[in-house]
PDB file of N, CA and C in Angstrom:
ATOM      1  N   UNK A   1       0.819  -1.188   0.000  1.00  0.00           N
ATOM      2  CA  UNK A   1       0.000   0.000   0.000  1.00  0.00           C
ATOM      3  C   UNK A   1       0.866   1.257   0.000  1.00  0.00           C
ATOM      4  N   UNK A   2       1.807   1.271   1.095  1.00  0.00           N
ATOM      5  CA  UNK A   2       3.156   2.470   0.561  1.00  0.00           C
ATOM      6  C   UNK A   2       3.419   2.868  -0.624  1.00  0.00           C
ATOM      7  N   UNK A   3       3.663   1.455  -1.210  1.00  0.00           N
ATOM      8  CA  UNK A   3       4.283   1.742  -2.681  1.00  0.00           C
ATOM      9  C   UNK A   3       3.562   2.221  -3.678  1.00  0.00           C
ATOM     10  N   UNK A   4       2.412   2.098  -3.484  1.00  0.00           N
ATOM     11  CA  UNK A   4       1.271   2.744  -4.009  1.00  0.00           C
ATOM     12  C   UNK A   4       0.540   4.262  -3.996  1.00  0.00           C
ATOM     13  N   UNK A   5       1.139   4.165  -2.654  1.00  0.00           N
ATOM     14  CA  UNK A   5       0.950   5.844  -2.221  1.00  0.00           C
ATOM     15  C   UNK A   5       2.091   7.013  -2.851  1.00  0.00           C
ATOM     16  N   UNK A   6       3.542   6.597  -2.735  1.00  0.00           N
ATOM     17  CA  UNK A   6       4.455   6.823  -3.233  1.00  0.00           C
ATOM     18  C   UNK A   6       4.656   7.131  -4.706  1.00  0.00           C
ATOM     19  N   UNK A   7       4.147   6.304  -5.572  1.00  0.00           N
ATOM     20  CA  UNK A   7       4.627   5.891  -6.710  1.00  0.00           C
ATOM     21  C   UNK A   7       3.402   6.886  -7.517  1.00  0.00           C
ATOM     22  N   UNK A   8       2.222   6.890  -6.654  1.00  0.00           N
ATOM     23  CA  UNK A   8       1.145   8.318  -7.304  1.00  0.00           C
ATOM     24  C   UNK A   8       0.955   9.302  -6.378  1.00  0.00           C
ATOM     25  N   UNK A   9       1.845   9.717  -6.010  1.00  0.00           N
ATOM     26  CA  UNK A   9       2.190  10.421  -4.866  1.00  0.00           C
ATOM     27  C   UNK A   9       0.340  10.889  -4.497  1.00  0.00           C
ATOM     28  N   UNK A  10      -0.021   9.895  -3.650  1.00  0.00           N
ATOM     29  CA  UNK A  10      -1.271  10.074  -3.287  1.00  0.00           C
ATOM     30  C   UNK A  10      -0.973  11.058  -1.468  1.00  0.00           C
ATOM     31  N   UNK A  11      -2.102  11.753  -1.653  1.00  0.00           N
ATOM     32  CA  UNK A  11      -2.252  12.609  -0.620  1.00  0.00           C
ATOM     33  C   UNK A  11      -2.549  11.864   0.929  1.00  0.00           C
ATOM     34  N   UNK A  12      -2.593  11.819   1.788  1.00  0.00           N
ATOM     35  CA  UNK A  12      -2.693  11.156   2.837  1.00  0.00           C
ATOM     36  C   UNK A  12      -4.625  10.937   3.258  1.00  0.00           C
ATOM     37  N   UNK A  13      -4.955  12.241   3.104  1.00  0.00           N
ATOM     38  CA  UNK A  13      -6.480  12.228   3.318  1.00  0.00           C
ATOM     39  C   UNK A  13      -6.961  10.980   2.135  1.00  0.00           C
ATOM     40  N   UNK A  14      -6.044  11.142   0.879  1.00  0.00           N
ATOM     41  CA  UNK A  14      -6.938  10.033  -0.246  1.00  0.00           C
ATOM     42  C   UNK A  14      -6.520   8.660   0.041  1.00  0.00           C
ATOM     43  N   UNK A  15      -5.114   8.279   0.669  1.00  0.00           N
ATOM     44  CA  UNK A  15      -4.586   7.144   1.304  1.00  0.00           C
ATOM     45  C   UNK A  15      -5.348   6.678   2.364  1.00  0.00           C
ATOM     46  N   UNK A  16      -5.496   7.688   3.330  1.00  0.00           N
ATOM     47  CA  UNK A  16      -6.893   6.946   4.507  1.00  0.00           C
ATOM     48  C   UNK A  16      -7.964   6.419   4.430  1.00  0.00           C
ATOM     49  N   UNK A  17      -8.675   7.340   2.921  1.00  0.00           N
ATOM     50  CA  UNK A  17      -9.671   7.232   2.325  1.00  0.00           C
ATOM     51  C   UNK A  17      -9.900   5.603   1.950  1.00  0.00           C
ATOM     52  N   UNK A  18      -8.588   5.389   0.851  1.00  0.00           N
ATOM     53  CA  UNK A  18      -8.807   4.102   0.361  1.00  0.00           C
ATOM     54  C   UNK A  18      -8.239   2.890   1.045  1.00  0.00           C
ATOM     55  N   UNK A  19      -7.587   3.120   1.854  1.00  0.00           N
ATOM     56  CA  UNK A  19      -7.289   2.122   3.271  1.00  0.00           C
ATOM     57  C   UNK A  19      -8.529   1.412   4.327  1.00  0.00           C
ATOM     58  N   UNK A  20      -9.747   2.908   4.270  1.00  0.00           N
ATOM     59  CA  UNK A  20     -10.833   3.159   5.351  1.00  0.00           C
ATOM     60  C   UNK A  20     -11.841   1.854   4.095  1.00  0.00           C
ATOM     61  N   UNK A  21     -11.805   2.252   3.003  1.00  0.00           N
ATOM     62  CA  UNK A  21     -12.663   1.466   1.713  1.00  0.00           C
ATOM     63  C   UNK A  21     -12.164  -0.260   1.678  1.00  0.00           C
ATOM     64  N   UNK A  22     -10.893  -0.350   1.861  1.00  0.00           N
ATOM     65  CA  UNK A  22     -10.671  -1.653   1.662  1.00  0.00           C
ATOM     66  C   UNK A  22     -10.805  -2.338   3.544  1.00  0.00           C
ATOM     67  N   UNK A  23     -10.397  -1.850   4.310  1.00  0.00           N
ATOM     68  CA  UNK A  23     -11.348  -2.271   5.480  1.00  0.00           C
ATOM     69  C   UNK A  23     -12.520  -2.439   5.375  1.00  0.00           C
ATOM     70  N   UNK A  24     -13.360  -2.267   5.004  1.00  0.00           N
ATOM     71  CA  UNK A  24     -14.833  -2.106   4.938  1.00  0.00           C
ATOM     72  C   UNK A  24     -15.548  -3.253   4.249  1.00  0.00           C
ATOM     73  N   UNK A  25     -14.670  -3.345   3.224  1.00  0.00           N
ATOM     74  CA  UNK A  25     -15.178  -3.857   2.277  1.00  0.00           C
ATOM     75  C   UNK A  25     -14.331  -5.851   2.111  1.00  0.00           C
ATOM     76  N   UNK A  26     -13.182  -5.962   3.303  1.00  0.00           N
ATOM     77  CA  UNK A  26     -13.111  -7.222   3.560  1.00  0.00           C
ATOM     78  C   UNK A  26     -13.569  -7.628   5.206  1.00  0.00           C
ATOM     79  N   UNK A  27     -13.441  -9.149   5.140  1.00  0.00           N
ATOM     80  CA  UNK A  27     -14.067  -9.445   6.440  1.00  0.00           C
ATOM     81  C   UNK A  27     -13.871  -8.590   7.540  1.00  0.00           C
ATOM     82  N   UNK A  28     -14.399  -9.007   8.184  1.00  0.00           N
ATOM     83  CA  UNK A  28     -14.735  -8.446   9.835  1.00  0.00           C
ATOM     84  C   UNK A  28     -13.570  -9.037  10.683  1.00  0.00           C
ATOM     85  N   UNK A  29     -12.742  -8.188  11.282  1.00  0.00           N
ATOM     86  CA  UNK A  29     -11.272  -9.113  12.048  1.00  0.00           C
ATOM     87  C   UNK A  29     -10.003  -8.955  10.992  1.00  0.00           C
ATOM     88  N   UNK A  30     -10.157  -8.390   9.817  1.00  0.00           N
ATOM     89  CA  UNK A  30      -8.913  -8.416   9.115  1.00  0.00           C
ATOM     90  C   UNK A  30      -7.818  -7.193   9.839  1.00  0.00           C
ATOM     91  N   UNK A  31      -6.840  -7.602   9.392  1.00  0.00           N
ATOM     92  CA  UNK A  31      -5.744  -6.849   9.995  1.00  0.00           C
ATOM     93  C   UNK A  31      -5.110  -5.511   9.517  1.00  0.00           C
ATOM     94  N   UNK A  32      -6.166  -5.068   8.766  1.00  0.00           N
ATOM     95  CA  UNK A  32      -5.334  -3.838   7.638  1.00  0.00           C
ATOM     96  C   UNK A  32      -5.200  -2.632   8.622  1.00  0.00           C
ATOM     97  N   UNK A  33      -4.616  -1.797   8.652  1.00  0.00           N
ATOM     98  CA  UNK A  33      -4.166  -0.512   9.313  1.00  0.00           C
ATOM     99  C   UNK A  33      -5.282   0.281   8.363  1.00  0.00           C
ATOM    100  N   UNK A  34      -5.751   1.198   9.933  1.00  0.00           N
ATOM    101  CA  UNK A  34      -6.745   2.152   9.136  1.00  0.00           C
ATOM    102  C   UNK A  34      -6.545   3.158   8.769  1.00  0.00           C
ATOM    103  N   UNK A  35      -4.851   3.580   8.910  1.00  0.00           N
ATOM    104  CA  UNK A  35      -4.411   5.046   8.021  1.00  0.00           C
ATOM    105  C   UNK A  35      -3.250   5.119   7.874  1.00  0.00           C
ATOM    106  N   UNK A  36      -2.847   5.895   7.614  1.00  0.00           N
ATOM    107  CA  UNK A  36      -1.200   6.085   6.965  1.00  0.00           C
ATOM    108  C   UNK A  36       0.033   6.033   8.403  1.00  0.00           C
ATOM    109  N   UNK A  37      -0.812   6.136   9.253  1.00  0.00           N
ATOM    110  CA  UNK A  37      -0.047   6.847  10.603  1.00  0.00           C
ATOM    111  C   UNK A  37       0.383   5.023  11.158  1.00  0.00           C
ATOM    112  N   UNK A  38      -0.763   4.445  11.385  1.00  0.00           N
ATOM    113  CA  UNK A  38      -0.683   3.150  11.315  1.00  0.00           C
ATOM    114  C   UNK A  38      -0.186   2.244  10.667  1.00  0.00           C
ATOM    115  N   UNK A  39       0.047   2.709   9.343  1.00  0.00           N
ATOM    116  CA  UNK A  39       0.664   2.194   8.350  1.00  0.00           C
ATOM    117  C   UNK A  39       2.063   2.021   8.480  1.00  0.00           C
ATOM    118  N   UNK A  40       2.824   3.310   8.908  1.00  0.00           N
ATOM    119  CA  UNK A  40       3.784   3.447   8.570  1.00  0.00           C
ATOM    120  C   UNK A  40       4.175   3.035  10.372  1.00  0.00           C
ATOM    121  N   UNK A  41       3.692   3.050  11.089  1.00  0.00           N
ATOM    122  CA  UNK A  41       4.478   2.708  12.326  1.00  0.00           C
ATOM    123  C   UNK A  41       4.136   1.375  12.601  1.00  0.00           C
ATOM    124  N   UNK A  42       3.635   0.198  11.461  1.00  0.00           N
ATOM    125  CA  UNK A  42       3.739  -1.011  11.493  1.00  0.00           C
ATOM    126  C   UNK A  42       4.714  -1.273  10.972  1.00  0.00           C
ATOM    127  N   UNK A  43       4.986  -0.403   9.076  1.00  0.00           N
ATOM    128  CA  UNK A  43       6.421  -0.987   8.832  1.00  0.00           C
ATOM    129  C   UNK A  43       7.457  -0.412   9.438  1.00  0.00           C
ATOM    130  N   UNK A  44       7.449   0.743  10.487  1.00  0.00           N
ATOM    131  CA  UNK A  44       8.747   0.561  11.163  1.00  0.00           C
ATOM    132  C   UNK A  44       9.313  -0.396  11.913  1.00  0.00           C
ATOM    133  N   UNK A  45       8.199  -1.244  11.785  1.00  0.00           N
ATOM    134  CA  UNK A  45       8.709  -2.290  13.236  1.00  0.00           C
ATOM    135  C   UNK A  45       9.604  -3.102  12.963  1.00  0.00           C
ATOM    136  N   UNK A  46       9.808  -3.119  11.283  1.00  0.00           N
ATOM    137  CA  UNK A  46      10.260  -4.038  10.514  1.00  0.00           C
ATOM    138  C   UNK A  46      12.146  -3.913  10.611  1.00  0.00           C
ATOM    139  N   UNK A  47      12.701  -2.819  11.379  1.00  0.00           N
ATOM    140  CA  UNK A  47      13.925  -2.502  11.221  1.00  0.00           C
ATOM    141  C   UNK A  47      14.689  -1.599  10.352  1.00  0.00           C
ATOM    142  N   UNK A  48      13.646  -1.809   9.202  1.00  0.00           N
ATOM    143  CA  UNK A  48      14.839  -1.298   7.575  1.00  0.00           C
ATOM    144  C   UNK A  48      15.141   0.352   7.544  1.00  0.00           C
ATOM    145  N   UNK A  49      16.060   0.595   7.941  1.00  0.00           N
ATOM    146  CA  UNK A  49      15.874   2.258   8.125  1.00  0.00           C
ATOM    147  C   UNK A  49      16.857   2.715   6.541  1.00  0.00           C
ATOM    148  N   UNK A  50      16.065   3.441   6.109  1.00  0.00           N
ATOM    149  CA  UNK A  50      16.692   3.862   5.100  1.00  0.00           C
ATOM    150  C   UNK A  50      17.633   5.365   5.178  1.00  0.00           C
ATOM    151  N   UNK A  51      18.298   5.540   4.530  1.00  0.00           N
ATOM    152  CA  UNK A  51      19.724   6.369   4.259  1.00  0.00           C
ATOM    153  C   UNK A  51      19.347   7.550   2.831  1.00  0.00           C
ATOM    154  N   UNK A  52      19.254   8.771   3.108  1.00  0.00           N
ATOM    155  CA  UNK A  52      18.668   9.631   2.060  1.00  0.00           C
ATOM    156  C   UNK A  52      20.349  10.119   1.851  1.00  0.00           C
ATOM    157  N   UNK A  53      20.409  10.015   0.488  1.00  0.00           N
ATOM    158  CA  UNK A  53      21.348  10.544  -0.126  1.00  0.00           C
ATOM    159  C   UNK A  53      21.445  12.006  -0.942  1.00  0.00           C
ATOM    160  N   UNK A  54      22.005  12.753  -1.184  1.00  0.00           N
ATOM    161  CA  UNK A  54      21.722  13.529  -2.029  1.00  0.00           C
ATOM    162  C   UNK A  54      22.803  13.410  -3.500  1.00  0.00           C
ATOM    163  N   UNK A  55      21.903  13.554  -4.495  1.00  0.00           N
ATOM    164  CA  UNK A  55      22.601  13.167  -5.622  1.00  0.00           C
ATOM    165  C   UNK A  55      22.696  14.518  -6.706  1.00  0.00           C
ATOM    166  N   UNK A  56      23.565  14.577  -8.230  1.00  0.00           N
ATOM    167  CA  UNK A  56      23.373  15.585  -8.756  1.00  0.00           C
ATOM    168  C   UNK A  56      21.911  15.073  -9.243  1.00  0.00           C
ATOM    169  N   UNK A  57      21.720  16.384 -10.178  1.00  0.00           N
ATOM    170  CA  UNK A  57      20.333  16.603 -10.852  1.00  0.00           C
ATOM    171  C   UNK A  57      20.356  16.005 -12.048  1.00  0.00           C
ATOM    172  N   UNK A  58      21.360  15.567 -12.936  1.00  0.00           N
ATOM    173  CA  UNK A  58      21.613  14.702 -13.722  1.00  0.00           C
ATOM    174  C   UNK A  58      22.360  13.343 -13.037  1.00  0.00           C
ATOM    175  N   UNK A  59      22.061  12.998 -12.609  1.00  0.00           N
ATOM    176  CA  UNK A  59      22.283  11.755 -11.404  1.00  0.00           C
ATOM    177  C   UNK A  59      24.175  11.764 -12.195  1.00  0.00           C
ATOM    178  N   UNK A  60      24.766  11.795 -11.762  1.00  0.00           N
ATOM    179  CA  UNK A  60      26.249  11.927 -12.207  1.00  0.00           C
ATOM    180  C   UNK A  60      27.178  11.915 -11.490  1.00  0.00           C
ATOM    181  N   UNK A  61      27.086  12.187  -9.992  1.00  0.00           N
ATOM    182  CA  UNK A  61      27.406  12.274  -8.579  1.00  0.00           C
ATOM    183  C   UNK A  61      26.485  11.908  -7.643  1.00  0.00           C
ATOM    184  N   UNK A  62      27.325  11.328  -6.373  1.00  0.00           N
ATOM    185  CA  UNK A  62      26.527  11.195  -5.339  1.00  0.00           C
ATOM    186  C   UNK A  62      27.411  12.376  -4.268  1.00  0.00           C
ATOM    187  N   UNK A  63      26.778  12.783  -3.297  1.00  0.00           N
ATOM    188  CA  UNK A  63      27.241  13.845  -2.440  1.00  0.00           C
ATOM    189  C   UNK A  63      26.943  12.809  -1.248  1.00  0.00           C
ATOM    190  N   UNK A  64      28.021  11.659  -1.099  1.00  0.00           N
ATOM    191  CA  UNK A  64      28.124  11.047   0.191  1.00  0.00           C
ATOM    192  C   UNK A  64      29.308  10.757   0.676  1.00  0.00           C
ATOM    193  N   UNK A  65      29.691  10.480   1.943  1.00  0.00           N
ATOM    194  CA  UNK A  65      31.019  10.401   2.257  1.00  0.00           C
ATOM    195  C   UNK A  65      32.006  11.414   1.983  1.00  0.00           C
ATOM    196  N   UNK A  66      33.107  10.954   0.880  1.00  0.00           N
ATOM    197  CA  UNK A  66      34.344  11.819   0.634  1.00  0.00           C
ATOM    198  C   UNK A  66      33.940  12.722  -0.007  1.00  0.00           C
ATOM    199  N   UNK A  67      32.652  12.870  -0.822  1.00  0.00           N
ATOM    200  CA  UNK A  67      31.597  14.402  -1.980  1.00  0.00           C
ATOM    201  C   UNK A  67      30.934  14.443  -0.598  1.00  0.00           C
ATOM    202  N   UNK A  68      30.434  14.264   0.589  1.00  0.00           N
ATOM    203  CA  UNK A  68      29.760  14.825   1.110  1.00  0.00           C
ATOM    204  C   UNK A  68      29.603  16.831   1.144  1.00  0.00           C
ATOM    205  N   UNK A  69      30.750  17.382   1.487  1.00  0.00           N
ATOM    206  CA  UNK A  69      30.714  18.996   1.359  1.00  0.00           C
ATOM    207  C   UNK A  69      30.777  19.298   0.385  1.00  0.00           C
ATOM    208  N   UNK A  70      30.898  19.056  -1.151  1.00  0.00           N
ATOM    209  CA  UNK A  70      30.860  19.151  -2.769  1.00  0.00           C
ATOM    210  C   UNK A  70      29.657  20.238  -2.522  1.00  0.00           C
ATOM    211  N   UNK A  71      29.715  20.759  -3.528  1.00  0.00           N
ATOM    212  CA  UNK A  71      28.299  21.839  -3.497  1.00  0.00           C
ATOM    213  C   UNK A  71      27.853  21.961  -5.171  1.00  0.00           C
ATOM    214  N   UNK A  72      28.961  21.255  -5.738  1.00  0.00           N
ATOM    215  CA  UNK A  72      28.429  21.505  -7.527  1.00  0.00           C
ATOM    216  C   UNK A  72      29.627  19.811  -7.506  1.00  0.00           C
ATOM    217  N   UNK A  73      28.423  19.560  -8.869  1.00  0.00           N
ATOM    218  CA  UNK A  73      28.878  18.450  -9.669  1.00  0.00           C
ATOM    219  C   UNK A  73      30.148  18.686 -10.377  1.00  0.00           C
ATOM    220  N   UNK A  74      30.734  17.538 -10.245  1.00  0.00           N
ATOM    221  CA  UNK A  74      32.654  17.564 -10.975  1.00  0.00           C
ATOM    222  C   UNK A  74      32.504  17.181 -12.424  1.00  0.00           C
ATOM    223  N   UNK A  75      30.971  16.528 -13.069  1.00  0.00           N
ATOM    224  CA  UNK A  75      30.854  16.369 -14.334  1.00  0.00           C
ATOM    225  C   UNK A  75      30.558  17.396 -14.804  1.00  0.00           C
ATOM    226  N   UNK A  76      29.425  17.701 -14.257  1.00  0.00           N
ATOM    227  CA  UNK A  76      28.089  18.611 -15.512  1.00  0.00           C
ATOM    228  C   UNK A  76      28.216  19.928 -14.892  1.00  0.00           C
ATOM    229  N   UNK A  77      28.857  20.333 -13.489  1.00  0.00           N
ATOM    230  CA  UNK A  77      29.350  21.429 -12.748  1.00  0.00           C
ATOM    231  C   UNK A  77      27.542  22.271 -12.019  1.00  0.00           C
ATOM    232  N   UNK A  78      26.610  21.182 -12.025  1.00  0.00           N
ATOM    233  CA  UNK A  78      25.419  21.342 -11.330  1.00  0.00           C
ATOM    234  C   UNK A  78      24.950  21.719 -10.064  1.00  0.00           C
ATOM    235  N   UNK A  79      24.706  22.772  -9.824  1.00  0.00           N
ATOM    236  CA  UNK A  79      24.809  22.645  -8.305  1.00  0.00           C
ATOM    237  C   UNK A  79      23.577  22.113  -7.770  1.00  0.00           C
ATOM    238  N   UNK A  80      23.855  21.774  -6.193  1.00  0.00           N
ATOM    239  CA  UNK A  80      23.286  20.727  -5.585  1.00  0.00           C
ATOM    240  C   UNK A  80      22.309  20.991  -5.214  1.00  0.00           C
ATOM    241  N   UNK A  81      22.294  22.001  -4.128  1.00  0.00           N
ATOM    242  CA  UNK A  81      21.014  22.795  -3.662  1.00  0.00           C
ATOM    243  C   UNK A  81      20.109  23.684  -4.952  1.00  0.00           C
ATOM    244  N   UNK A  82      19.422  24.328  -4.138  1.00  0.00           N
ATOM    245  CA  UNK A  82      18.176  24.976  -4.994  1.00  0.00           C
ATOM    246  C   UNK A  82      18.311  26.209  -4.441  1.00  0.00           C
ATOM    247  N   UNK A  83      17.881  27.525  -5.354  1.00  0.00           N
ATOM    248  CA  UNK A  83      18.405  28.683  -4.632  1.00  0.00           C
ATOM    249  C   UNK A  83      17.756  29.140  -3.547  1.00  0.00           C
ATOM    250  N   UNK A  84      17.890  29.596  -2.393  1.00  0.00           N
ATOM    251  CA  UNK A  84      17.332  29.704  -1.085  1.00  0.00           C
ATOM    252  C   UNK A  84      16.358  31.387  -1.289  1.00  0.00           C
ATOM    253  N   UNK A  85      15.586  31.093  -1.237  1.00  0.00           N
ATOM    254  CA  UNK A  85      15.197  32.820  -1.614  1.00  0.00           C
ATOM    255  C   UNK A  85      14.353  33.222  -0.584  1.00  0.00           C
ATOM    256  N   UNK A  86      14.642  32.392   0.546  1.00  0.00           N
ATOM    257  CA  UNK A  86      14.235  33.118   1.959  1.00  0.00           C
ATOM    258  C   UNK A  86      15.082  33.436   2.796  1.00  0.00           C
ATOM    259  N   UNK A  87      16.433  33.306   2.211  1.00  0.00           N
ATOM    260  CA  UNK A  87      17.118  34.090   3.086  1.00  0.00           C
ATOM    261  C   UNK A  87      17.084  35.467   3.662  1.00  0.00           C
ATOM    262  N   UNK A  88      17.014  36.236   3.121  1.00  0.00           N
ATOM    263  CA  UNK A  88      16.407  37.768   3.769  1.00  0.00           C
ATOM    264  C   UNK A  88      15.684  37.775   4.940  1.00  0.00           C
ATOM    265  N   UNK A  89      14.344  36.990   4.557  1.00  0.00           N
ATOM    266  CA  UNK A  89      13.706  36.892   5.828  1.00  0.00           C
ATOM    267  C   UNK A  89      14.046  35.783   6.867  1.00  0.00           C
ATOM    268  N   UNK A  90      13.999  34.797   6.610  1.00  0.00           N
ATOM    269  CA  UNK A  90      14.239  33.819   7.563  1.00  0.00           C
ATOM    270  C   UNK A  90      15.492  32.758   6.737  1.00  0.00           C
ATOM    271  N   UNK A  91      16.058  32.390   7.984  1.00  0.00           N
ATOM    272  CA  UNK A  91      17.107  31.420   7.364  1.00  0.00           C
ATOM    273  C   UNK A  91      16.758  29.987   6.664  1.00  0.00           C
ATOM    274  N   UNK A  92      16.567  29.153   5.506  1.00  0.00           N
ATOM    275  CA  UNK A  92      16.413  28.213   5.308  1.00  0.00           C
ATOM    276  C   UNK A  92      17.022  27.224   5.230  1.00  0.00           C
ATOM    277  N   UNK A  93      16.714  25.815   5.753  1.00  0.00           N
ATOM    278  CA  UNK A  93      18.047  24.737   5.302  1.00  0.00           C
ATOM    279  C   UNK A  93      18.437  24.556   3.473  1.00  0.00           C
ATOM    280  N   UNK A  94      19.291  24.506   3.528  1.00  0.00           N
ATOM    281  CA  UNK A  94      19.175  24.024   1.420  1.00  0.00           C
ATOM    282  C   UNK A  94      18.729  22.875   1.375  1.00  0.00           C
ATOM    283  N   UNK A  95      17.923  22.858   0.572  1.00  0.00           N
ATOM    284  CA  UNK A  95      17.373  21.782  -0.183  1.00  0.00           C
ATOM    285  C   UNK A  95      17.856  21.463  -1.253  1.00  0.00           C
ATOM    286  N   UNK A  96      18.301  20.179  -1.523  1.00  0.00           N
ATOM    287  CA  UNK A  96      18.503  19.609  -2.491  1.00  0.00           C
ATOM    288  C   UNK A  96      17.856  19.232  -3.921  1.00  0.00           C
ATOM    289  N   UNK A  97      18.318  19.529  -4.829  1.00  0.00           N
ATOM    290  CA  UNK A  97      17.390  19.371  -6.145  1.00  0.00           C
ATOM    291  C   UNK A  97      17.041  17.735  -6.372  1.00  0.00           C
ATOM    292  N   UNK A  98      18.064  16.329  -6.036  1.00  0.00           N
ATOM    293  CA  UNK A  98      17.774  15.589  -6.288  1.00  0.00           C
ATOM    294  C   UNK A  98      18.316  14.406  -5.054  1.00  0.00           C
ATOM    295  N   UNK A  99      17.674  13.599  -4.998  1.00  0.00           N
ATOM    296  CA  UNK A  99      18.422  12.814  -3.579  1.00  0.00           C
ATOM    297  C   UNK A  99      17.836  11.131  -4.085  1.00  0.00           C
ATOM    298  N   UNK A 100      18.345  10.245  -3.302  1.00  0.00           N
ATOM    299  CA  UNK A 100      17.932   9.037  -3.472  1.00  0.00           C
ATOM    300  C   UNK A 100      17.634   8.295  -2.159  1.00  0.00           C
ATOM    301  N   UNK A 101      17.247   7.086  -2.430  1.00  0.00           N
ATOM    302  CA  UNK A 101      17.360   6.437  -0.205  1.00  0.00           C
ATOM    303  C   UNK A 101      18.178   5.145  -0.845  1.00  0.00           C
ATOM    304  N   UNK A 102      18.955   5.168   0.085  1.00  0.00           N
ATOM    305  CA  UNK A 102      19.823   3.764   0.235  1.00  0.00           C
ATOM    306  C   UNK A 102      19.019   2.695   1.256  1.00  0.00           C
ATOM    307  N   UNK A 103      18.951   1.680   1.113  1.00  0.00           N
ATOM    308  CA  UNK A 103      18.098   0.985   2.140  1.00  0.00           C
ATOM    309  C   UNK A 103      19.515  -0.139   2.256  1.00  0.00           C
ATOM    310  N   UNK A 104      20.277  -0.183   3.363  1.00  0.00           N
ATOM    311  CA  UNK A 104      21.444  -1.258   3.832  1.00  0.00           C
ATOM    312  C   UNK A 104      20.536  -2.552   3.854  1.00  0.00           C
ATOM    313  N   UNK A 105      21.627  -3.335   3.585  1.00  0.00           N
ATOM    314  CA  UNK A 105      20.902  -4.882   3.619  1.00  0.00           C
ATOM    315  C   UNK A 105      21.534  -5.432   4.643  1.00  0.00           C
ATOM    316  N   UNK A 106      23.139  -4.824   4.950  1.00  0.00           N
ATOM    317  CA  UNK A 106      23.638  -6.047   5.441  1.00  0.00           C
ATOM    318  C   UNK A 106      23.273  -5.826   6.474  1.00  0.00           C
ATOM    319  N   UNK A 107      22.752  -4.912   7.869  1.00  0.00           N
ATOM    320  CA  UNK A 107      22.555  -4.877   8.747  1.00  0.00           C
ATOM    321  C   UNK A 107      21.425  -5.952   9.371  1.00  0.00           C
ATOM    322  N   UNK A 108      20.993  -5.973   7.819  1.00  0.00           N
ATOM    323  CA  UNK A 108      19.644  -7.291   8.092  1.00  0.00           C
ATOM    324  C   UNK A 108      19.833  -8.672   8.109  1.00  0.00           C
ATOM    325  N   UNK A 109      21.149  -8.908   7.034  1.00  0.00           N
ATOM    326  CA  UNK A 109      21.770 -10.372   7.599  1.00  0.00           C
ATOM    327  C   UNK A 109      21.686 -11.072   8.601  1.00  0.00           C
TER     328      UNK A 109
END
């Protein structure tokens, strides 16, 4: 059901929605989680913690480890962040234009 939510980047109210529909609509006693909140703090239980990377915008670099402080790509010379245009008023973290998640396996061995 995540992957589903994800992949059409469905809104959470429309995820509850159709979570609340497929409860309903199987037996009485089934085990489905009735919202996203539930959802997601069942599959935490599972261990798998994933690792957000940040990558260039033409995927060409990764900005991890030894590129971790890199701020522009060594191929395409891209920079990483996005321009901050609240600085004046309030300070913002940079955001990254493109990132990925690493999900470790071996910890699960």
């Amino acid at each position: 059901m995540l992957s589903i939510k994800i992949k059409y980047n469905i809104l959470r109210d429309c995820f509850n929605d159709f979570v609340g529909l497929m409860k309903e609509t199987n037996p009485a006693g089934n085990l489905i989680p009735s919202d996203l909140y539930r959802t997601k703090k069942l599959v935490s239980k599972l261990g798998l913690t994933a690792t957000k990377i940040d990558c260039c915008i033409n995927r060409y670099m990764l900005y991890y480890k030894d590129n971790a402080a890199e701020v522009i790509c060594r191929t395409c010379n891209a920079p990483q962040f996005k321009p901050n245009l609240g600085k004046q008023r309030c300070p913002k973290k940079d955001v990254s234009y493109s990132h990925l998640f690493y999900l470790p396996i071996i910890p699960r061995l």
